[in-house]
PDB file of N, CA and C in Angstrom:
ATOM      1  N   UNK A   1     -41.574 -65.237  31.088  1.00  0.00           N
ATOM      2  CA  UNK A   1     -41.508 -65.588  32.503  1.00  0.00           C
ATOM      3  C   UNK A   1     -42.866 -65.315  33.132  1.00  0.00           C
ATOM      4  N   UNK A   2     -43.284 -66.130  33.580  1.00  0.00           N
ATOM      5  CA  UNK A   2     -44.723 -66.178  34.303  1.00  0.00           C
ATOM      6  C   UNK A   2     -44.610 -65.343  35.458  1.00  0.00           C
ATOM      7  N   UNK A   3     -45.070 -64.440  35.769  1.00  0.00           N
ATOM      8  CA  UNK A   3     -45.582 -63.681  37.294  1.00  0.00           C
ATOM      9  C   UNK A   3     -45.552 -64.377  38.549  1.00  0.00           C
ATOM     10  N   UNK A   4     -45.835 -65.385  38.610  1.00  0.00           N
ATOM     11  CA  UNK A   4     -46.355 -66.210  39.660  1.00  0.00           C
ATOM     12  C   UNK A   4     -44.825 -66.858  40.040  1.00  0.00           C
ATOM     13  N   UNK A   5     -44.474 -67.530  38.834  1.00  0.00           N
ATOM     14  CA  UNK A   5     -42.376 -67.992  39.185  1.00  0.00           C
ATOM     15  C   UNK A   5     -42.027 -67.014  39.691  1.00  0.00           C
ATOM     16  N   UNK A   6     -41.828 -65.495  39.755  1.00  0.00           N
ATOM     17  CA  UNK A   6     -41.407 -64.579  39.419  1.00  0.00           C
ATOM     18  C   UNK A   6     -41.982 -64.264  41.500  1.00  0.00           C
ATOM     19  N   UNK A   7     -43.323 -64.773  42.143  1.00  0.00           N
ATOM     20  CA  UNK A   7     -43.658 -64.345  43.287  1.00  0.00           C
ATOM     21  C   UNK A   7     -42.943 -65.199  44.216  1.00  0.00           C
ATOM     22  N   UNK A   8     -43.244 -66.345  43.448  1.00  0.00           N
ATOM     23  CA  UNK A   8     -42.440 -68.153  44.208  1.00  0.00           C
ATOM     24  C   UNK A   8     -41.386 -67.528  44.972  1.00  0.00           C
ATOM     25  N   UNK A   9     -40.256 -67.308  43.782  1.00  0.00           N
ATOM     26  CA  UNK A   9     -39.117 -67.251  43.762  1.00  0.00           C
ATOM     27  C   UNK A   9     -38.809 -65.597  45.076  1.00  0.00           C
ATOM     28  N   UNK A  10     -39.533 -65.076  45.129  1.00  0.00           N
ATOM     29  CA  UNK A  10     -38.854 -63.685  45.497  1.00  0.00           C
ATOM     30  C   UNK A  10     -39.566 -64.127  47.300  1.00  0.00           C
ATOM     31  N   UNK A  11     -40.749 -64.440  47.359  1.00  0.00           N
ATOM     32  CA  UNK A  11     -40.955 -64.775  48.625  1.00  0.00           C
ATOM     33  C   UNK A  11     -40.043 -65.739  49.590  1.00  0.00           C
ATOM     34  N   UNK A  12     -39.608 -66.860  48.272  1.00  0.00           N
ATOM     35  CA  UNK A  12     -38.842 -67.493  49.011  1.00  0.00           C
ATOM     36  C   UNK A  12     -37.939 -67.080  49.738  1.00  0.00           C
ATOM     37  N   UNK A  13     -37.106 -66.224  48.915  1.00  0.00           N
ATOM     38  CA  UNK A  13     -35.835 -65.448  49.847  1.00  0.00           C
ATOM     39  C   UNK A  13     -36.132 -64.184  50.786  1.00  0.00           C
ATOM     40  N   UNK A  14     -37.630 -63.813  50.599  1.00  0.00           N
ATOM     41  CA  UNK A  14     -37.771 -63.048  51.613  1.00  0.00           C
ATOM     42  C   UNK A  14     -37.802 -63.830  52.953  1.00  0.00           C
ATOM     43  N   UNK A  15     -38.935 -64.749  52.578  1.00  0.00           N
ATOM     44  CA  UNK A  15     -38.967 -66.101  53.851  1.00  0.00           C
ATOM     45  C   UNK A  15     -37.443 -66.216  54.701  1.00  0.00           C
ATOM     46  N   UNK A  16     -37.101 -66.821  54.118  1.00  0.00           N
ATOM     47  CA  UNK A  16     -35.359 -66.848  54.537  1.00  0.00           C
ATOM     48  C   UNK A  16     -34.504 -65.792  55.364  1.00  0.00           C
ATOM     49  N   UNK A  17     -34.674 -64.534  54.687  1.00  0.00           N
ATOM     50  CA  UNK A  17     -33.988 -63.557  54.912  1.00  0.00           C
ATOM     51  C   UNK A  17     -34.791 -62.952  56.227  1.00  0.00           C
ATOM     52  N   UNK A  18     -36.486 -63.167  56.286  1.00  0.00           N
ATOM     53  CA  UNK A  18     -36.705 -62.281  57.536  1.00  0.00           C
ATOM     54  C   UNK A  18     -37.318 -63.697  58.432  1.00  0.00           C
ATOM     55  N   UNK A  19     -36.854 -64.727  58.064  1.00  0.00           N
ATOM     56  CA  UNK A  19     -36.916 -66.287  59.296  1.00  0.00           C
ATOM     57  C   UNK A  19     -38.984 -65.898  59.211  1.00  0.00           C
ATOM     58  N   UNK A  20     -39.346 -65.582  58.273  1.00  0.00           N
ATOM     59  CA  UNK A  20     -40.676 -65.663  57.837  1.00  0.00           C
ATOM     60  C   UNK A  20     -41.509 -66.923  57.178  1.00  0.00           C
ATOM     61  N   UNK A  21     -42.639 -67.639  57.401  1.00  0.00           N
ATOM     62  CA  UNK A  21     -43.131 -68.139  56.305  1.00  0.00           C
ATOM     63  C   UNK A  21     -43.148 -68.004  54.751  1.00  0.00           C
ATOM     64  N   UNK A  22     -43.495 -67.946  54.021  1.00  0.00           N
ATOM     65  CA  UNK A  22     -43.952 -67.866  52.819  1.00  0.00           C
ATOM     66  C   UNK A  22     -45.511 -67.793  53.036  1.00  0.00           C
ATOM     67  N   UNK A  23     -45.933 -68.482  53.553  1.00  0.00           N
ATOM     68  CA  UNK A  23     -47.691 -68.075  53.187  1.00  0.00           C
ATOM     69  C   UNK A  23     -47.720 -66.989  54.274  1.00  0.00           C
ATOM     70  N   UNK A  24     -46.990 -66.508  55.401  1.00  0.00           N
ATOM     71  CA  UNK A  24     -47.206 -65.460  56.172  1.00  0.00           C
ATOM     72  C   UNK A  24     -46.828 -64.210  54.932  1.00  0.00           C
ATOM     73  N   UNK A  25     -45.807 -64.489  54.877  1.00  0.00           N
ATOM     74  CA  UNK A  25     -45.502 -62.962  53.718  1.00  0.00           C
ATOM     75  C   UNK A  25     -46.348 -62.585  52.485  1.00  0.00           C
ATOM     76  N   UNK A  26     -47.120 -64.167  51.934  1.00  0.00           N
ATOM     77  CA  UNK A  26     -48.222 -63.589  50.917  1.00  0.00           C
ATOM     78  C   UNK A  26     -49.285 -63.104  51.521  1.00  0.00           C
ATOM     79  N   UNK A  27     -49.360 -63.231  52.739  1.00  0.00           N
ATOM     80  CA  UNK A  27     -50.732 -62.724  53.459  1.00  0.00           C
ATOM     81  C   UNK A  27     -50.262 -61.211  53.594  1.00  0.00           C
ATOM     82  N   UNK A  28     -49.054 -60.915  53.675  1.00  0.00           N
ATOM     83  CA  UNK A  28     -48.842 -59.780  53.854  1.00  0.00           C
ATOM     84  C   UNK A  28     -47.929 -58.727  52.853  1.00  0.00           C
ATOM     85  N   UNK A  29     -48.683 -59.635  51.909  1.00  0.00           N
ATOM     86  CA  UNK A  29     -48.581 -58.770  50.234  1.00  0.00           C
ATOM     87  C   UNK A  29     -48.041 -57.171  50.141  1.00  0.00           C
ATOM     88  N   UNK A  30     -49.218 -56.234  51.091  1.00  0.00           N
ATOM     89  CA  UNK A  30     -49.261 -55.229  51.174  1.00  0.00           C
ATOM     90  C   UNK A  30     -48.580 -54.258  52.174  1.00  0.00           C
ATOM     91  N   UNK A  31     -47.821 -55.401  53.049  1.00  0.00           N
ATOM     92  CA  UNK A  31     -46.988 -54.676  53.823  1.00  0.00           C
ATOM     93  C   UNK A  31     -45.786 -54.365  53.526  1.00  0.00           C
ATOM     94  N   UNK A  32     -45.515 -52.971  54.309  1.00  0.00           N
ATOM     95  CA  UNK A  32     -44.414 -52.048  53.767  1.00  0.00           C
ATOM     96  C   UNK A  32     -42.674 -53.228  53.956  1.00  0.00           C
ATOM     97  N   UNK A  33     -41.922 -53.771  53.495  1.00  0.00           N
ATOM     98  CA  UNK A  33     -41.373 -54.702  54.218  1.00  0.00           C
ATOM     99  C   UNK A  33     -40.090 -53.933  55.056  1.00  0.00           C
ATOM    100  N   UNK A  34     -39.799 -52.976  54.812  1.00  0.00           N
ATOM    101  CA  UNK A  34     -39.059 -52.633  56.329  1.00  0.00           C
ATOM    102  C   UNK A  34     -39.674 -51.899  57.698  1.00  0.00           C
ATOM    103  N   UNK A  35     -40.542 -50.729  57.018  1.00  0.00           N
ATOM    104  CA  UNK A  35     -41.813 -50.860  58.366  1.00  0.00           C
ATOM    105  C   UNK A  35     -42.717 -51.746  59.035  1.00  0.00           C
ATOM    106  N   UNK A  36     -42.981 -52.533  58.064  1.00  0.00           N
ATOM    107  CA  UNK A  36     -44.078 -53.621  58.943  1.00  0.00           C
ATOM    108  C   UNK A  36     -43.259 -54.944  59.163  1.00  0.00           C
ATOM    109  N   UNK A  37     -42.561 -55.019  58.382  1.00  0.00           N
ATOM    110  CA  UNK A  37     -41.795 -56.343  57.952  1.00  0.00           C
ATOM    111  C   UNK A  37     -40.956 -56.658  58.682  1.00  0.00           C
ATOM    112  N   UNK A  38     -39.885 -55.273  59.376  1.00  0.00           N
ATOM    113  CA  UNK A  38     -38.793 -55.171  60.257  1.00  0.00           C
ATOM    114  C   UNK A  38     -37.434 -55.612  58.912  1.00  0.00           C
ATOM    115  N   UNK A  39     -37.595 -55.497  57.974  1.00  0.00           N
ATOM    116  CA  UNK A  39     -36.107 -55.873  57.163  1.00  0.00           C
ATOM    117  C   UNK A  39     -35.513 -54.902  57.194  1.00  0.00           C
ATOM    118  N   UNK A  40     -34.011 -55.257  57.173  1.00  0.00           N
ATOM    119  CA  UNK A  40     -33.098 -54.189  57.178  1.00  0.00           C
ATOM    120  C   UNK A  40     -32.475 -54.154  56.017  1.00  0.00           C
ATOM    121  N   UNK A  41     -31.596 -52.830  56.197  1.00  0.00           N
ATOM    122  CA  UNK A  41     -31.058 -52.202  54.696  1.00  0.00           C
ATOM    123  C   UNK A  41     -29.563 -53.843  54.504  1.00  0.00           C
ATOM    124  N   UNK A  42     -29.496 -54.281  55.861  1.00  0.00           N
ATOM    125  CA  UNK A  42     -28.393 -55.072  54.966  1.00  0.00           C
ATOM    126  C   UNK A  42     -28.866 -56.375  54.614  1.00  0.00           C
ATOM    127  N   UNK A  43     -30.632 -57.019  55.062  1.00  0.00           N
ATOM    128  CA  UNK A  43     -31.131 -57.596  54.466  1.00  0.00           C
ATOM    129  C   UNK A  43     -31.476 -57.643  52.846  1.00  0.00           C
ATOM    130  N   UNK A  44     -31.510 -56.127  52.821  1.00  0.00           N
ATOM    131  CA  UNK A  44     -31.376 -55.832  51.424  1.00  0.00           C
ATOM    132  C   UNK A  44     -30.639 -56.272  50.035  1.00  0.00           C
ATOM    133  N   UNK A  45     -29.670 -56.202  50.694  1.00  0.00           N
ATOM    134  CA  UNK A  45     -28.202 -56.892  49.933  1.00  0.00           C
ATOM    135  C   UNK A  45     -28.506 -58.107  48.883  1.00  0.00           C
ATOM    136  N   UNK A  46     -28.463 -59.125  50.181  1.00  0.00           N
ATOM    137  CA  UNK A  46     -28.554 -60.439  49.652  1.00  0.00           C
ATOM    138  C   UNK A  46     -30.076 -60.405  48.901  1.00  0.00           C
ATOM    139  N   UNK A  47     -31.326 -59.888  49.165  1.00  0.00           N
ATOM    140  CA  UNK A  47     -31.985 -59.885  48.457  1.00  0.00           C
ATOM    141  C   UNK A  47     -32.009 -59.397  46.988  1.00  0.00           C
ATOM    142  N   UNK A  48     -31.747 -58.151  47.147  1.00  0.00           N
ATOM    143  CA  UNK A  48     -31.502 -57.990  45.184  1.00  0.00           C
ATOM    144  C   UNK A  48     -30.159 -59.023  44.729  1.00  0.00           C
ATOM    145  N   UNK A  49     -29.022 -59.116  45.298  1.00  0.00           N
ATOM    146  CA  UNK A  49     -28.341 -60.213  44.705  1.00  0.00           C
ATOM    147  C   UNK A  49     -29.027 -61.551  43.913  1.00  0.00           C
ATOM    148  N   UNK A  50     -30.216 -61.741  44.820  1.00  0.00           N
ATOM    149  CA  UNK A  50     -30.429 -62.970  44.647  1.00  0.00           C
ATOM    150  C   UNK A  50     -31.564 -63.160  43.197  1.00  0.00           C
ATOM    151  N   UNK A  51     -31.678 -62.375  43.409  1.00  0.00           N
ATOM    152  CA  UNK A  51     -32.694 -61.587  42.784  1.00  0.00           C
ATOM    153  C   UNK A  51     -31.817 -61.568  41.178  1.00  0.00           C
ATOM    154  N   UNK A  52     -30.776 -60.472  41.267  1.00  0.00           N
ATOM    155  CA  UNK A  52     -29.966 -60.584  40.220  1.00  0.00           C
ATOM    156  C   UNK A  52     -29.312 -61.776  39.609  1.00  0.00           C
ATOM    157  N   UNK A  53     -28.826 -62.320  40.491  1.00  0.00           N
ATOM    158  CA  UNK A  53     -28.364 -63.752  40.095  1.00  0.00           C
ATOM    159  C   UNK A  53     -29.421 -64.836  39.752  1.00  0.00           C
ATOM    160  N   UNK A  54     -30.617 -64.658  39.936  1.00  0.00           N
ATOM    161  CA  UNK A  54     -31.936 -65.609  39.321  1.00  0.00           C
ATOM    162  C   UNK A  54     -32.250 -64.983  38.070  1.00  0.00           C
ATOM    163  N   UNK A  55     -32.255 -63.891  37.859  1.00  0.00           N
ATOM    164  CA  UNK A  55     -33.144 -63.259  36.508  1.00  0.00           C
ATOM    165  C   UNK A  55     -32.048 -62.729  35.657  1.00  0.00           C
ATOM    166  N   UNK A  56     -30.820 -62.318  36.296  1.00  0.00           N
ATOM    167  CA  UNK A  56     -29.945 -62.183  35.291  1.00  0.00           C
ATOM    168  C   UNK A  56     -30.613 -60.768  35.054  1.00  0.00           C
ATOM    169  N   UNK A  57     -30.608 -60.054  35.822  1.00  0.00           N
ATOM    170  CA  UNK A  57     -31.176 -58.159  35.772  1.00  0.00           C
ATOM    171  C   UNK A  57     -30.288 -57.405  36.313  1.00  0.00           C
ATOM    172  N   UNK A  58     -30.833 -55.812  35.803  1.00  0.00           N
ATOM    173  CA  UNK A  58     -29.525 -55.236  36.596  1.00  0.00           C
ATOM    174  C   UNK A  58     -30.722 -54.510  37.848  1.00  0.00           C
ATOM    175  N   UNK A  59     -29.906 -54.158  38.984  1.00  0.00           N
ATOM    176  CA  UNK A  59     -30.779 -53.830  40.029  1.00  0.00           C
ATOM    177  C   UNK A  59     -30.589 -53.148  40.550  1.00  0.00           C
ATOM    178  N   UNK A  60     -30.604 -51.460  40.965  1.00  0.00           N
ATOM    179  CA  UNK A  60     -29.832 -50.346  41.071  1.00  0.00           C
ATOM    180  C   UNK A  60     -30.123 -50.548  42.945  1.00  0.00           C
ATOM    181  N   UNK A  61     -29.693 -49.968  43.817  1.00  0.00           N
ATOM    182  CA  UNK A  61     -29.621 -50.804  44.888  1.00  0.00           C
ATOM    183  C   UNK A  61     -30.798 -49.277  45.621  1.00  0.00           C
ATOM    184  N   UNK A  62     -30.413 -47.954  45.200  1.00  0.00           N
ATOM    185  CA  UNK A  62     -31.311 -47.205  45.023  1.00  0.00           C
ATOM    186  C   UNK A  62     -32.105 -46.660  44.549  1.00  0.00           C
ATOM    187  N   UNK A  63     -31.832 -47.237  43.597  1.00  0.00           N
ATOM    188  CA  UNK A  63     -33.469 -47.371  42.576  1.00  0.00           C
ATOM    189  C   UNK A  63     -34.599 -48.245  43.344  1.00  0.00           C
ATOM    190  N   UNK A  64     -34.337 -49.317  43.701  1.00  0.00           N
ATOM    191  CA  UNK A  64     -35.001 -50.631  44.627  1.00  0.00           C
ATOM    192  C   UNK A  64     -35.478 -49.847  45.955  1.00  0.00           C
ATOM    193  N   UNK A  65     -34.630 -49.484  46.473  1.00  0.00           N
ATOM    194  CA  UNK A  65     -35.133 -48.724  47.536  1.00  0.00           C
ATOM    195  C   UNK A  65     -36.007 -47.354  47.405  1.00  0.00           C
ATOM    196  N   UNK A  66     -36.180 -46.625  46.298  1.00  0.00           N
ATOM    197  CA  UNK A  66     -36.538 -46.029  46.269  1.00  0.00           C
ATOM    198  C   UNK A  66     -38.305 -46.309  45.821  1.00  0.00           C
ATOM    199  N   UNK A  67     -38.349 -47.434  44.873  1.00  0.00           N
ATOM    200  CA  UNK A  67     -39.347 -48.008  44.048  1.00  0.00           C
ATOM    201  C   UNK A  67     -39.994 -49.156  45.021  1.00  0.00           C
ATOM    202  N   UNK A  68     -39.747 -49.854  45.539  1.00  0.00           N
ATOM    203  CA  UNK A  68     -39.803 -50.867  46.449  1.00  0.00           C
ATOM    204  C   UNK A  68     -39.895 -50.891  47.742  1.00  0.00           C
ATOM    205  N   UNK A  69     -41.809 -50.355  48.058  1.00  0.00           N
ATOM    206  CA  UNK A  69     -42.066 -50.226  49.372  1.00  0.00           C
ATOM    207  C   UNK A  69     -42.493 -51.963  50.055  1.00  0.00           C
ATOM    208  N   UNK A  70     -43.696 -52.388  49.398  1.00  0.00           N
ATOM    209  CA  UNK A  70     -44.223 -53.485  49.495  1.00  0.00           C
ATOM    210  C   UNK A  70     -43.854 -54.637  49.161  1.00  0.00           C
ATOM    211  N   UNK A  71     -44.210 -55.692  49.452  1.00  0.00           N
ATOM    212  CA  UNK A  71     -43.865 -56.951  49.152  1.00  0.00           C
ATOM    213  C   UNK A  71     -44.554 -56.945  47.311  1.00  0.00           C
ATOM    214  N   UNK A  72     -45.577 -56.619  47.619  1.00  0.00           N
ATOM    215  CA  UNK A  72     -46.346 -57.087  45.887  1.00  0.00           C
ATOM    216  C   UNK A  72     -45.604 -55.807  45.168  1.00  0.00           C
ATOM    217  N   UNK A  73     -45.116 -54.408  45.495  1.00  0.00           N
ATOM    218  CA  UNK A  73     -44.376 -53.676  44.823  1.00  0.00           C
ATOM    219  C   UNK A  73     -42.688 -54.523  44.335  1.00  0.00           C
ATOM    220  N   UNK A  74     -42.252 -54.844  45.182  1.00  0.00           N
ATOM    221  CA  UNK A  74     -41.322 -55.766  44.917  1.00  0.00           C
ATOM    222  C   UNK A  74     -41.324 -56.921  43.898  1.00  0.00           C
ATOM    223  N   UNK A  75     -42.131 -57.697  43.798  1.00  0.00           N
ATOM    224  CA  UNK A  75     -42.613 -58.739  43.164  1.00  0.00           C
ATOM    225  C   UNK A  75     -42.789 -57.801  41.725  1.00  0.00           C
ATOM    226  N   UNK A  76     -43.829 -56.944  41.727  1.00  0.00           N
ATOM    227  CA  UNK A  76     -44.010 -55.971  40.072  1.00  0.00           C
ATOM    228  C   UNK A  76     -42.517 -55.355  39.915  1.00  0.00           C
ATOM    229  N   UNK A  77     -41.663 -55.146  40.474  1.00  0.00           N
ATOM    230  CA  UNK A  77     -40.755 -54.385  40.370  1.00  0.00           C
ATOM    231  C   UNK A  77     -39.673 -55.315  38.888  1.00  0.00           C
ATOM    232  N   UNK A  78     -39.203 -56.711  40.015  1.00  0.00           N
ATOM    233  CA  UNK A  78     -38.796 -57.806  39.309  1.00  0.00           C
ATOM    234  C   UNK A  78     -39.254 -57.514  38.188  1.00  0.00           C
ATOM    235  N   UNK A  79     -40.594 -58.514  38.456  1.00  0.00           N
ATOM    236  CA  UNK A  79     -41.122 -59.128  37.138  1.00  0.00           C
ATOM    237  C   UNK A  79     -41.218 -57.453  35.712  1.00  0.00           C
ATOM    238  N   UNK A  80     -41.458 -56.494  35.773  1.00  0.00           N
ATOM    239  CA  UNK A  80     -40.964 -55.338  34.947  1.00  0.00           C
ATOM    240  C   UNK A  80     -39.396 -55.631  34.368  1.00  0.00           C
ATOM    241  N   UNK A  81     -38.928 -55.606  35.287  1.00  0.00           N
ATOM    242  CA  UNK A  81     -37.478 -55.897  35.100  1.00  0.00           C
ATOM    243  C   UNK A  81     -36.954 -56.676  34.063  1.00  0.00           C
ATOM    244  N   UNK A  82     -37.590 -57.888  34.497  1.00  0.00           N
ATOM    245  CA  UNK A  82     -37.677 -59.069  33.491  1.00  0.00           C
ATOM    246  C   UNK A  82     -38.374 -58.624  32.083  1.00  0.00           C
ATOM    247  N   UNK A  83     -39.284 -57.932  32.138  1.00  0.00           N
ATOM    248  CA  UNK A  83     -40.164 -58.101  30.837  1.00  0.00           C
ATOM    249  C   UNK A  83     -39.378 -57.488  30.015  1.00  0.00           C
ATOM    250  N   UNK A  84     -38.094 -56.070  30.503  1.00  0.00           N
ATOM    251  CA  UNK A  84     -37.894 -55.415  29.430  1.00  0.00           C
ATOM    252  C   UNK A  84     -36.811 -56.289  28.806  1.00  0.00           C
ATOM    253  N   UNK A  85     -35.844 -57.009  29.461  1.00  0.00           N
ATOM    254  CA  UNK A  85     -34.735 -57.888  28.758  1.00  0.00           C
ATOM    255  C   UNK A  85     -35.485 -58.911  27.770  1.00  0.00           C
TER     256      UNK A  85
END
């Protein structure tokens, strides 16, 4: 799985989920996404779901939260995920 499918795919549903661009959220790679971002914990949800249901991973919901400050932390988080299956 390429990295880059792996950014496509996860921005997209961030896009969605916080009524964001996609090229706004890669600009903002490095932002924290519930401090800077404003997402909430029940935005959360549907995101690792979606997440799970694309990659077929398992996704501990506090593990994610715990590991998963940033948008590009998020994105490495996945794609790890993926590499070990």
């Amino acid at each position: 799985m390429v990295k880059e499918n792996v950014r496509n795919f996860y921005l997209g549903v961030l896009s969605q989920l916080l009524e964001k661009s996609e090229e706004e959220l890669a600009e903002c790679k490095d932002s924290r996404m519930i401090e800077d971002l404003g997402m909430t914990s029940m935005q959360l949800f549907p995101l690792i779901g979606a997440l799970v249901d694309e990659y077929d991973i398992d996704v501990d919901y506090a593990d994610f939260l715990t590991n998963v400050h940033t948008v590009n932390e998020g994105i490495d988080y996945v794609f790890s995920r993926i590499a070990k299956d």
